[in-house]
C-alpha atoms as a PDB file:
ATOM      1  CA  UNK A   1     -19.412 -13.801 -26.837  1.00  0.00           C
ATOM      2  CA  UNK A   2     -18.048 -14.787 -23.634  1.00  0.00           C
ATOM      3  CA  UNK A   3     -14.356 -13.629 -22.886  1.00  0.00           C
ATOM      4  CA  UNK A   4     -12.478 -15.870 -21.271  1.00  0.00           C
ATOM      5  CA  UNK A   5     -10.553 -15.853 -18.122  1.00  0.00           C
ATOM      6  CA  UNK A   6      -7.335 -16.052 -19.743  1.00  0.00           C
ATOM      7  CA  UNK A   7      -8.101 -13.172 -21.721  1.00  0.00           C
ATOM      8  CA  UNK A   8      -9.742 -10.885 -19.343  1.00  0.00           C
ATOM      9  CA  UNK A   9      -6.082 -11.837 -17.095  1.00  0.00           C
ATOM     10  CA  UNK A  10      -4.192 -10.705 -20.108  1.00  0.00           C
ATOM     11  CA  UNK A  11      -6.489  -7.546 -20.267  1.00  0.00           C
ATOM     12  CA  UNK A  12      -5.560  -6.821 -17.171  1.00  0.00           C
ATOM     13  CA  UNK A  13      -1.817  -7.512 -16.662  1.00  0.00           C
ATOM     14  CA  UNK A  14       1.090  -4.945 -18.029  1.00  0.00           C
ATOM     15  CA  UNK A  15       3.118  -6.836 -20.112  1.00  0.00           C
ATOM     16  CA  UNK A  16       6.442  -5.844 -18.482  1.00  0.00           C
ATOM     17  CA  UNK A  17       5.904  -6.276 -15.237  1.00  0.00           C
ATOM     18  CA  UNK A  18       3.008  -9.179 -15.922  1.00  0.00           C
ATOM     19  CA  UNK A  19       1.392  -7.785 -12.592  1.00  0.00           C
ATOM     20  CA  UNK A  20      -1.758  -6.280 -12.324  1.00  0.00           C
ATOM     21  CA  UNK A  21      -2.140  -2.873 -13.969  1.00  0.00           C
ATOM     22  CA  UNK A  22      -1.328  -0.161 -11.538  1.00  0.00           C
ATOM     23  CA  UNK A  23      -1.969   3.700 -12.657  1.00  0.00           C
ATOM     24  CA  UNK A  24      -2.468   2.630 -16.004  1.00  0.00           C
ATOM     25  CA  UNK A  25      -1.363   4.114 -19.250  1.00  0.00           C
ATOM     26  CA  UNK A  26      -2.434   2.893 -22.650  1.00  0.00           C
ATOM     27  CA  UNK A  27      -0.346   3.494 -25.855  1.00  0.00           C
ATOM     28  CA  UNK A  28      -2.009   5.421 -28.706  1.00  0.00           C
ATOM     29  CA  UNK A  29      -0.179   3.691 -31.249  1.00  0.00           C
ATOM     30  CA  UNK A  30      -1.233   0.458 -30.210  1.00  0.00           C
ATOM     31  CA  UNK A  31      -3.666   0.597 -27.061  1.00  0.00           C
ATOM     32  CA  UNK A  32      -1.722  -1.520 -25.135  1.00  0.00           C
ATOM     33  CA  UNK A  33      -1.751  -1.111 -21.482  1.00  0.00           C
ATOM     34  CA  UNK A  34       1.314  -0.746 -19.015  1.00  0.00           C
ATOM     35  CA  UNK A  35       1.605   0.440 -15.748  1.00  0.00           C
ATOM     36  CA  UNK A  36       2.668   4.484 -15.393  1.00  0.00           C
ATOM     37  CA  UNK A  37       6.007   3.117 -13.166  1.00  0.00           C
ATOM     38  CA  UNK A  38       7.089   0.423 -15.891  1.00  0.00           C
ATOM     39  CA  UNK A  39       6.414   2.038 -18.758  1.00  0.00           C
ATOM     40  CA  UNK A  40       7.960   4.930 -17.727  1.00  0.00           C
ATOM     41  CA  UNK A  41      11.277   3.253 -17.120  1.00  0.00           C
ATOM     42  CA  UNK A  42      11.083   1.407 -20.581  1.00  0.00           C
ATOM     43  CA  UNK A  43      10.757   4.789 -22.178  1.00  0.00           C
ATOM     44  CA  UNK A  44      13.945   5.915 -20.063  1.00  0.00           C
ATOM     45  CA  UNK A  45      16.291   2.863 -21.005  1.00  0.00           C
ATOM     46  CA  UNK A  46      14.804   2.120 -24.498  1.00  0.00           C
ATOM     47  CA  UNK A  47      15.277   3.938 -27.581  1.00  0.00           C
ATOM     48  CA  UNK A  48      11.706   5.371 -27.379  1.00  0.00           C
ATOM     49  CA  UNK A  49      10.131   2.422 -29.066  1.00  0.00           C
ATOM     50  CA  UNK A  50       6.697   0.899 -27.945  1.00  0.00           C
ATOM     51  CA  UNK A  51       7.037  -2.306 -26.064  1.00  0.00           C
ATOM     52  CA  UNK A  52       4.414  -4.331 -27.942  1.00  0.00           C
ATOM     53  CA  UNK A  53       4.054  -3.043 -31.556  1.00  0.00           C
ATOM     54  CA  UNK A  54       8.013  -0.989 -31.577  1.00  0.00           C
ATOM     55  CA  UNK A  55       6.433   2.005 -32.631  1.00  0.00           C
ATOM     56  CA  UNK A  56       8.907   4.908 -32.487  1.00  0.00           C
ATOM     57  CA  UNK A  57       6.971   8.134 -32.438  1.00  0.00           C
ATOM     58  CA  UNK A  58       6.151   7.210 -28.032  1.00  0.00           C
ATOM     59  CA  UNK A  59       6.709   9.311 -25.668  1.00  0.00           C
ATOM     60  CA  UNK A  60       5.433   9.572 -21.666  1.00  0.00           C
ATOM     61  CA  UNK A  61       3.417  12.493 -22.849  1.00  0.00           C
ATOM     62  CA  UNK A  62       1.723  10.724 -25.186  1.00  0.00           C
ATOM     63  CA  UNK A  63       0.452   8.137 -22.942  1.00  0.00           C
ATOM     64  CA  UNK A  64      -3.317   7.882 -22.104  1.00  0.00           C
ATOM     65  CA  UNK A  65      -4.640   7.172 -18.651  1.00  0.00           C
ATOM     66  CA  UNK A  66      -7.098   4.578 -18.710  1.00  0.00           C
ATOM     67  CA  UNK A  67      -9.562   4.967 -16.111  1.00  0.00           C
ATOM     68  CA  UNK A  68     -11.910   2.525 -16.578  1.00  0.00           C
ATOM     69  CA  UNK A  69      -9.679  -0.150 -16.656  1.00  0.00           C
ATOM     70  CA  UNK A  70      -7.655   1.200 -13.749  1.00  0.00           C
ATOM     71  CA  UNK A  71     -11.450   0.631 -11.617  1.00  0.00           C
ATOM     72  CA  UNK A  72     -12.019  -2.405 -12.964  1.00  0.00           C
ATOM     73  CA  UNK A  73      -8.640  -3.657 -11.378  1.00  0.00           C
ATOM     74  CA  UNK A  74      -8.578  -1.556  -8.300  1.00  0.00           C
ATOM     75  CA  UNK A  75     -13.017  -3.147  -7.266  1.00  0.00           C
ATOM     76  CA  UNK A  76     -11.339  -6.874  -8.416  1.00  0.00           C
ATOM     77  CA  UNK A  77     -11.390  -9.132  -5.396  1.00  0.00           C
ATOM     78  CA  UNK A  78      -7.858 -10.858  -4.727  1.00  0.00           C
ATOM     79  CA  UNK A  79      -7.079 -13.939  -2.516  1.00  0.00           C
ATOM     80  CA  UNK A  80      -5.519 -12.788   0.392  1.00  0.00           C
ATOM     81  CA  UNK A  81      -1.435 -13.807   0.459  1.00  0.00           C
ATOM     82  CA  UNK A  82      -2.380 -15.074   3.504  1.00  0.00           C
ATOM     83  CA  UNK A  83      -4.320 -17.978   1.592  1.00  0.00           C
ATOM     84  CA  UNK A  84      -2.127 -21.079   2.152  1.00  0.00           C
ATOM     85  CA  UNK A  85      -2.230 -19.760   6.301  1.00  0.00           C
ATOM     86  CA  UNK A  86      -6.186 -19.897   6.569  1.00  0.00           C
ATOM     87  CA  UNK A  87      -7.265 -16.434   5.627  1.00  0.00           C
ATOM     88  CA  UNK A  88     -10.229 -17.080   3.299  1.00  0.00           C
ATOM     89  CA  UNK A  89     -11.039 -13.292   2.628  1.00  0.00           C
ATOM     90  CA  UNK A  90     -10.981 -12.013  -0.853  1.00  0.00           C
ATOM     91  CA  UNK A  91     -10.188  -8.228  -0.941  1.00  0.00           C
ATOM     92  CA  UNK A  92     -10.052  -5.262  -3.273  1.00  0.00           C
ATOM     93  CA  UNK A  93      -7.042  -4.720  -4.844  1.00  0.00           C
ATOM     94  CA  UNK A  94      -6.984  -0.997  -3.504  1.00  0.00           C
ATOM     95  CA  UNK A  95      -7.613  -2.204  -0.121  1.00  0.00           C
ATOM     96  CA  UNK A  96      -4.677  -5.370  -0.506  1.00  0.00           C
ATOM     97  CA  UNK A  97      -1.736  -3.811   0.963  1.00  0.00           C
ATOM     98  CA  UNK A  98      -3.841  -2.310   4.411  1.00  0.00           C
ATOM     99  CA  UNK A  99      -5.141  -5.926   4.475  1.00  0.00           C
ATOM    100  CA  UNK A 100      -1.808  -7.540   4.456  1.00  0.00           C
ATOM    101  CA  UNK A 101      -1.067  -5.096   7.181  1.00  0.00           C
ATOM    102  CA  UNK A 102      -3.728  -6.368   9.508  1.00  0.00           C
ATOM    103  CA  UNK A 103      -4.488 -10.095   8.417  1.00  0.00           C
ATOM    104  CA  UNK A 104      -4.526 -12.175  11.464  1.00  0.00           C
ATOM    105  CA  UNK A 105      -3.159 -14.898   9.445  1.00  0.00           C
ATOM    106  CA  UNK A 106       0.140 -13.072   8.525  1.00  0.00           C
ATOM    107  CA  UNK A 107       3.710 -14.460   9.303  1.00  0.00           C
ATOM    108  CA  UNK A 108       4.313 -12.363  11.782  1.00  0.00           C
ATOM    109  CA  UNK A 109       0.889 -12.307  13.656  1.00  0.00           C
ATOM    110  CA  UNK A 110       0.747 -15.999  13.386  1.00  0.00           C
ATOM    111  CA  UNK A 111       4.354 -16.803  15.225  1.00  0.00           C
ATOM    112  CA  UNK A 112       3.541 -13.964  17.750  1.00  0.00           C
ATOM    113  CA  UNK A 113      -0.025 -16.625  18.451  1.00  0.00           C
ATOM    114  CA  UNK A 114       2.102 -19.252  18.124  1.00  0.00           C
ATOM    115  CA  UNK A 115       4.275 -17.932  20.497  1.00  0.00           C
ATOM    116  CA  UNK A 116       1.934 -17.000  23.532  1.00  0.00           C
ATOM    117  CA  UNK A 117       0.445 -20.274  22.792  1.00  0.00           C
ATOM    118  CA  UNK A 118       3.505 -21.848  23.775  1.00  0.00           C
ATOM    119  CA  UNK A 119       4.162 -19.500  27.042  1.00  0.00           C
ATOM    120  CA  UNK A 120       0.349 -20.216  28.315  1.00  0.00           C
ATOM    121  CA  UNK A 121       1.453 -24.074  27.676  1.00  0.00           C
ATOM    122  CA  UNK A 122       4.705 -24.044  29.480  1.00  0.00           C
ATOM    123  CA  UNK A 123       2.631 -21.904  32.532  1.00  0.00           C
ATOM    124  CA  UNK A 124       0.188 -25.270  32.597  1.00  0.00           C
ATOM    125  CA  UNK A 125       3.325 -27.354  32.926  1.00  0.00           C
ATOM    126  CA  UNK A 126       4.564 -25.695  35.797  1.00  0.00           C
ATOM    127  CA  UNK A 127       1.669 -25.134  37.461  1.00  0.00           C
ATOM    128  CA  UNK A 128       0.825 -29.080  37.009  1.00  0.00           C
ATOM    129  CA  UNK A 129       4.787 -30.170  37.950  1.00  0.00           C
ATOM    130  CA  UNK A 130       3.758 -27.763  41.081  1.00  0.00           C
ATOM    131  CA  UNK A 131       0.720 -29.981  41.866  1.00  0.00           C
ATOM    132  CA  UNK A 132      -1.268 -26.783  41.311  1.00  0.00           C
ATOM    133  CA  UNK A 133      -3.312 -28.684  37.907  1.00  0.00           C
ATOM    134  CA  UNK A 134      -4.427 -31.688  37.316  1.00  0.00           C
ATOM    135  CA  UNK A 135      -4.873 -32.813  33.512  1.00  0.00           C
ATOM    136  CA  UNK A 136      -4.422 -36.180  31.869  1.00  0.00           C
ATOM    137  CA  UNK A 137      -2.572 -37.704  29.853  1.00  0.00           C
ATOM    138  CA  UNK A 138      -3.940 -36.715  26.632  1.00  0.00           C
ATOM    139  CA  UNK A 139      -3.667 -32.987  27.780  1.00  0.00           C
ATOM    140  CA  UNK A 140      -0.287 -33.724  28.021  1.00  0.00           C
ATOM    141  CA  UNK A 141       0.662 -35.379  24.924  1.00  0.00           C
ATOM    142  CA  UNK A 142      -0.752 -32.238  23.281  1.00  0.00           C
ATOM    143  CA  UNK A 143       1.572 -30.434  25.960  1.00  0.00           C
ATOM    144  CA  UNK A 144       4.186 -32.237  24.469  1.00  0.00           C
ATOM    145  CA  UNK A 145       3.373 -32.836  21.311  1.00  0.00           C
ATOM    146  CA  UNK A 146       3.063 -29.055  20.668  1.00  0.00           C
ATOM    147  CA  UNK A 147       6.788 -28.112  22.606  1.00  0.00           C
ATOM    148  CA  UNK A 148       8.433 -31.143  20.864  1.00  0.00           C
ATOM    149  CA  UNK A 149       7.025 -29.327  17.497  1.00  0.00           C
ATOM    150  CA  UNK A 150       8.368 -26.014  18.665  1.00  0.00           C
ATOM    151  CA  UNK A 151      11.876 -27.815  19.491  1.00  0.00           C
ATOM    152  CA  UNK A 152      11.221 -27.296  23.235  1.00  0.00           C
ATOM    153  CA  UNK A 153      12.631 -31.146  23.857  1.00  0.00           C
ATOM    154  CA  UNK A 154      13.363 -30.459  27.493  1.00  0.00           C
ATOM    155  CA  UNK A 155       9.878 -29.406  28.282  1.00  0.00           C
ATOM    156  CA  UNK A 156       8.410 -32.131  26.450  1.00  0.00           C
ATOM    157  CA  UNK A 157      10.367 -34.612  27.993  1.00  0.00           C
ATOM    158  CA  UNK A 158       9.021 -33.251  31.271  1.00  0.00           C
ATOM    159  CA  UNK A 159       5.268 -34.069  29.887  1.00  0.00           C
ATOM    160  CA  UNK A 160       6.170 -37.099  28.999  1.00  0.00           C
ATOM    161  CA  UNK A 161       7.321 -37.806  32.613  1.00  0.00           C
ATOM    162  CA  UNK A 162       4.101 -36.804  34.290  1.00  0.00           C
ATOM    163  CA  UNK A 163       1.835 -39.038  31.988  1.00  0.00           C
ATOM    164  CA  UNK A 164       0.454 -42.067  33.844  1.00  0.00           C
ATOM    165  CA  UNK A 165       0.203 -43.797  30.470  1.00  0.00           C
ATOM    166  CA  UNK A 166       3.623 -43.388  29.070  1.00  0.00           C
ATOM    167  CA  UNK A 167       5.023 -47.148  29.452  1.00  0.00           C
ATOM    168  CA  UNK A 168       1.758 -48.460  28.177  1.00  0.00           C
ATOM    169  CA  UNK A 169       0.458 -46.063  25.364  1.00  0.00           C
ATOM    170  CA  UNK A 170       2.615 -46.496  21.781  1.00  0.00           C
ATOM    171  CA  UNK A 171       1.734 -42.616  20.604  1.00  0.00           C
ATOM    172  CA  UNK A 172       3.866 -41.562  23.678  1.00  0.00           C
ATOM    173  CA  UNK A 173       6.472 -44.413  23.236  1.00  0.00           C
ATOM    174  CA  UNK A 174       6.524 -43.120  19.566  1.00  0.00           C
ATOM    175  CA  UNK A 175       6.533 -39.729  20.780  1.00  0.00           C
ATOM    176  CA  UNK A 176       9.316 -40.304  23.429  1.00  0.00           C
ATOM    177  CA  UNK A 177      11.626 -41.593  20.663  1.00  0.00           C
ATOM    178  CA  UNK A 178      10.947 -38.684  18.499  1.00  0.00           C
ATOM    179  CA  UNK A 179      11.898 -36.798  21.244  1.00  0.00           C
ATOM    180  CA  UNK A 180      15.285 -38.739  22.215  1.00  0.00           C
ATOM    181  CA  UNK A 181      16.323 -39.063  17.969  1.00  0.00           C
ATOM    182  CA  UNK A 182      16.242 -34.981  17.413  1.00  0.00           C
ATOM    183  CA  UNK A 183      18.232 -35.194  20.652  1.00  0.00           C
ATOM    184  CA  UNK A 184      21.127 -37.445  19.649  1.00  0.00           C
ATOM    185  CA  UNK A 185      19.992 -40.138  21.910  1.00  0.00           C
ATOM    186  CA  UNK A 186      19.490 -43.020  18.868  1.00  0.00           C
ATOM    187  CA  UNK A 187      20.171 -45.994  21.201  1.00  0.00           C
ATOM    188  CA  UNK A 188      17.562 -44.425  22.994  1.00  0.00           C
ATOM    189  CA  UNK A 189      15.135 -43.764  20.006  1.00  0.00           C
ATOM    190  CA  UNK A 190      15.642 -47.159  18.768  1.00  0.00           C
ATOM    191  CA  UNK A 191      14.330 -48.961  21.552  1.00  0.00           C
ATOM    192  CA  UNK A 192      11.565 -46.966  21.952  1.00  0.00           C
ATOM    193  CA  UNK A 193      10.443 -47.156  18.235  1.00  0.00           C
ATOM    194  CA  UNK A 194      11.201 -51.346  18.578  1.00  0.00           C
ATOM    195  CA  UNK A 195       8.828 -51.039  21.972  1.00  0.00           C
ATOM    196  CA  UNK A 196       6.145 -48.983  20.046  1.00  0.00           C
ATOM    197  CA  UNK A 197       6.376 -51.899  17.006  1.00  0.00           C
ATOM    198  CA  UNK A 198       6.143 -54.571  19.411  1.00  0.00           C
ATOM    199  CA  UNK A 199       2.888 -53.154  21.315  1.00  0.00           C
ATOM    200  CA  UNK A 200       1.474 -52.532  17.573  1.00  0.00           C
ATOM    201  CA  UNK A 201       2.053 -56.300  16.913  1.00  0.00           C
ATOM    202  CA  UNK A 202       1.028 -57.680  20.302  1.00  0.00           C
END
């Protein structure tokens, strides 16, 4: 018979915590399995009764360390945290936490890219308001696009102003008066959006 996964979760999850098992201890009374730090602290602010079947004769030195099941945990393969960010590796539990430490796809790492990704894009503004680069206008919606994202308005604006296409293209007219409405200009924004419905309708 096949255990489920439900089961083999349950196996391997301390009931207090309802985390995965770490430095596990198993009751003798009724084998149940906690983890050292939480069932510890039950022992300390119970009245010496076993979580699960409320035995009364357990104590921390009559806990058994489980070893087996503390190695079946520790070689299980986890989802990164780092999941919902793009990290697709799946990692030992023992080796989670130095993972989390050096995922590329962590908060922190992740606005530091984000960050020099938006200082290397406002050097290719300047250098092209300087007449030192030439890009297009798609180049520059992405320019602007990506600062009006980050809240940079004014340098969007300024990418805006140095496409060719802007009075004729409705992404930039609909980009323009996303630009002017989290600005406060909505006389502004309005006519845009009505210019970017009327080219959709024309």
């Amino acid at each position: 018979m096949t255990a489920s996964k439900g089961e083999i979760q349950r196996l391997i999850e301390c009931c207090i915590c309802c985390d995965y098992l770490n430095d596990v201890r198993e009751t003798p009374c009724c084998h149940q399995l906690f983890c050292l730090a939480c069932i510890q602290g039950w022992l300390q602010k119970s009245t010496k009764n076993c979580p699960r079947c409320r035995s009364t004769t357990l104590t921390e030195q009559s806990l058994l360390k489980n070893i087996v099941i503390q190695r079946f945990v520790d070689n299980l393969l986890f989802e990164c945290p780092n999941a919902l960010h793009g990290c697709e590796a799946k990692v030992a539990k023992s080796d989670l936490v130095k993972h989390k430490r050096l995922c590329a796809f962590s908060s922190e790492k992740l606005a530091a890219k984000q960050q020099a990704k938006l200082e290397e894009s406002r050097t290719i503004l300047f250098r092209c308001k300087e007449g030192k680069t030439q890009i297009t206008d798609n180049v520059l919606y992405d320019l602007a696009n990506l600062f009006y994202t980050e809240h940079d308005y004014d340098s969007a604006k300024e990418c805006i102003e140095l496409m060719k296409e802007k009075e004729h293209s409705q992404k930039i007219i609909i980009l323009q008066a996303q630009v002017e409405r989290d600005t406060n200009h909505y006389d502004k924004a309005l006519a845009l959006y009505i210019k970017a419905y009327r080219y959709a309708n024309s």
